[in-house]
C-alpha atoms as a PDB file:
ATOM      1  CA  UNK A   1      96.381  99.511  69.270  1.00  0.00           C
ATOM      2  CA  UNK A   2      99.320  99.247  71.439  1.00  0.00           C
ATOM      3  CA  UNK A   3     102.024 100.781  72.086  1.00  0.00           C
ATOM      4  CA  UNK A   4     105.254 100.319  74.229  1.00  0.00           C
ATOM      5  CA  UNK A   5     106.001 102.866  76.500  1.00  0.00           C
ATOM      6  CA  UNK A   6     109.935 102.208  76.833  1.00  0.00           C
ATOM      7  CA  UNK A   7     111.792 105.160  79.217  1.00  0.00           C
ATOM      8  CA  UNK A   8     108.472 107.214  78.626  1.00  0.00           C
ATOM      9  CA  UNK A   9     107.711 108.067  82.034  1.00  0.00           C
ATOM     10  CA  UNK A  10     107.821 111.805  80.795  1.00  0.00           C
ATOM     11  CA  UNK A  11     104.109 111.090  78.357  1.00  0.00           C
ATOM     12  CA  UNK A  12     102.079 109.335  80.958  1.00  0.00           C
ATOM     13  CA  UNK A  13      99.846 111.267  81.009  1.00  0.00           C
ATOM     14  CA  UNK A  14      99.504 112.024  77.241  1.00  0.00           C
ATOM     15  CA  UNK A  15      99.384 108.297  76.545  1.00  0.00           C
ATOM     16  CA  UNK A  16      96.362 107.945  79.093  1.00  0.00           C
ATOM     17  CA  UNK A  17      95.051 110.468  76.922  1.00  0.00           C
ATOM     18  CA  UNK A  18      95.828 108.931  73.652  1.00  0.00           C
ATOM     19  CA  UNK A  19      93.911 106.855  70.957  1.00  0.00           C
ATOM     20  CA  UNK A  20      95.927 103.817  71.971  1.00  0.00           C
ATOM     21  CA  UNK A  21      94.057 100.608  73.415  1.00  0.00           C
ATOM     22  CA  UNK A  22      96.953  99.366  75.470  1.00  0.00           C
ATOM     23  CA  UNK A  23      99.889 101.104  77.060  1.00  0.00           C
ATOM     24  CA  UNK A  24     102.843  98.125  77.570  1.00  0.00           C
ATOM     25  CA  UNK A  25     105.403  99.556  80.439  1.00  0.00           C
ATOM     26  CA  UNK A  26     108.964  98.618  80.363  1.00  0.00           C
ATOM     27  CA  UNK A  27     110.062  97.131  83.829  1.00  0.00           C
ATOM     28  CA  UNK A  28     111.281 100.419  85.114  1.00  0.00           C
ATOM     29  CA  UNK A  29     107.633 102.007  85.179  1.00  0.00           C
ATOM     30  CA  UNK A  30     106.142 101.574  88.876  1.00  0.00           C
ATOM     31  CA  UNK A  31     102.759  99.570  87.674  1.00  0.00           C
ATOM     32  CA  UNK A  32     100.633 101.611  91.099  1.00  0.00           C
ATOM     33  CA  UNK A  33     102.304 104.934  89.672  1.00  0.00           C
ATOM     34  CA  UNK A  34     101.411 104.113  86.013  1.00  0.00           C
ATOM     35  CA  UNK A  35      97.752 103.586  86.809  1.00  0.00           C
ATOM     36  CA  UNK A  36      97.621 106.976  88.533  1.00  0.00           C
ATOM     37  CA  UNK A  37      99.154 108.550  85.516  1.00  0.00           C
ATOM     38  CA  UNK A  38      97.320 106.669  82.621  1.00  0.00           C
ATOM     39  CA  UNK A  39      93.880 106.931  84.405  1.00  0.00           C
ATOM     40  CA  UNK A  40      91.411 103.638  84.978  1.00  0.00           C
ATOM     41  CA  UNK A  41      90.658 103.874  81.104  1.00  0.00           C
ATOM     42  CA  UNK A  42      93.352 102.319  79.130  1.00  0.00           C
ATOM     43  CA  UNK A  43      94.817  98.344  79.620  1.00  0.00           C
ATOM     44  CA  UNK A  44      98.192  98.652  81.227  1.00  0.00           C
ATOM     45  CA  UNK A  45     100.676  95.576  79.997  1.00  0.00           C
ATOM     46  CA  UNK A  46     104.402  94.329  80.730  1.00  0.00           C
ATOM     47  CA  UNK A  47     106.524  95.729  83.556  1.00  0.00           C
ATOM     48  CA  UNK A  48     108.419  91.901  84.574  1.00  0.00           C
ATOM     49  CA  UNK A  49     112.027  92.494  84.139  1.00  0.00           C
ATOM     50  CA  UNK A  50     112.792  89.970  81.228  1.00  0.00           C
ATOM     51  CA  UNK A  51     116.330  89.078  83.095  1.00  0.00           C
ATOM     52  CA  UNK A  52     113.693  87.258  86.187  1.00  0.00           C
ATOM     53  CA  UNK A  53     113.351  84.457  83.777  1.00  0.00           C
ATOM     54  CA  UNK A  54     116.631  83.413  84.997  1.00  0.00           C
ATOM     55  CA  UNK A  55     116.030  83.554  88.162  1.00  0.00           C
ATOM     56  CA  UNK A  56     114.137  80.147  88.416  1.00  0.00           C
ATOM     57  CA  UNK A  57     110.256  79.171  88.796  1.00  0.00           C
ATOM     58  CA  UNK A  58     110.109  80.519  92.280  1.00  0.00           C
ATOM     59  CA  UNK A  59     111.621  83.754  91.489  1.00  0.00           C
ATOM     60  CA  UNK A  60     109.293  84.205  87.958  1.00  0.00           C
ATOM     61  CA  UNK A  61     106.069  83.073  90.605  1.00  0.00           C
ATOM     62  CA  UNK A  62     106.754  85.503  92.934  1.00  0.00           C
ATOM     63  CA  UNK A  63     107.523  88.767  89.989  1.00  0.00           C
ATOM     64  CA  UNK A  64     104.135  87.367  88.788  1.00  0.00           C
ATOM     65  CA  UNK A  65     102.566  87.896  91.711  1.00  0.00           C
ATOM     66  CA  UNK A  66     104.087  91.420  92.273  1.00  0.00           C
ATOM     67  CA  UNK A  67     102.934  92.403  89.226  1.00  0.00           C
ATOM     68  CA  UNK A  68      99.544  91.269  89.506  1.00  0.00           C
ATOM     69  CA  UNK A  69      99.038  92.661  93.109  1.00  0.00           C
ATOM     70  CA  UNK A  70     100.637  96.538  91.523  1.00  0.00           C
ATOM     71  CA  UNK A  71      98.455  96.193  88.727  1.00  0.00           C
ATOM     72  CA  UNK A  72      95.370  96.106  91.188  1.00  0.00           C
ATOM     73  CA  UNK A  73      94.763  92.477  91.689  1.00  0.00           C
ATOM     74  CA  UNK A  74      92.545  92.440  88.841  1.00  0.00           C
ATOM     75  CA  UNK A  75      90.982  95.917  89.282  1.00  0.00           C
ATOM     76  CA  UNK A  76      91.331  97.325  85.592  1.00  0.00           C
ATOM     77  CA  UNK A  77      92.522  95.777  83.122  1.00  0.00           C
ATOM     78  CA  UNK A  78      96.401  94.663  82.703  1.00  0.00           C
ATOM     79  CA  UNK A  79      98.537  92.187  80.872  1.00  0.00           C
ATOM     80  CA  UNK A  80     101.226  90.417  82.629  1.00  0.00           C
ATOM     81  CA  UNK A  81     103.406  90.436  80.321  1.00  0.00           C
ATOM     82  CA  UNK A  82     107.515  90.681  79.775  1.00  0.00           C
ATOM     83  CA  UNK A  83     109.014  94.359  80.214  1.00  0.00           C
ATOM     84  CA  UNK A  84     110.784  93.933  76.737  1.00  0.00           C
ATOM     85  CA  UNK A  85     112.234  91.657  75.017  1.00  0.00           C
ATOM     86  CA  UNK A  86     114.714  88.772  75.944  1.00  0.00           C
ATOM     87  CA  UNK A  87     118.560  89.006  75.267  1.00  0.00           C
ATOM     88  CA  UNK A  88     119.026  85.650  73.260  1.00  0.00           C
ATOM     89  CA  UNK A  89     121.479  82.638  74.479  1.00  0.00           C
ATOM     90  CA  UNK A  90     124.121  81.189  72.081  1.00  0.00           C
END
């Protein structure tokens, strides 16, 4: 099960804690701060600011990056994965 953790900096701890499988972070969670909080037991996922995609190949490579390095570098398990949804062009 997952669930996304939008804003819910407050229940860390209590999702680290929780049944769920995987805890997806909006991209105002700190991934190095989540991991403390949640504990080395649960898949983090998310945290890219959906907005980067914007930003051009070089700028989405190097958020990638980020993200994988704050997530441990492949210590634990993570999902790179979008912070939430997109905002939808007309």
């Amino acid at each position: 099960m997952v669930i996304f953790a939008k804003g819910a900096w407050h229940a860390l701890e209590l999702l680290g804690e929780s049944d769920y499988d995987i805890i997806s972070l909006d991209w105002t969670h700190d991934p190095v701060q989540a991991r403390k909080r949640v504990g080395p037991k649960k898949i983090l996922q998310g945290n890219m600011d959906p907005n980067g995609l914007y930003g051009g190949r070089p700028h989405i490579t190097k958020e990638v990056e980020r993200i994988v390095k704050d997530f441990g570098g492949g210590k634990g398990g993570y999902i790179v994965n979008l912070g939430h949804g997109i905002t939808p062009v007309h």
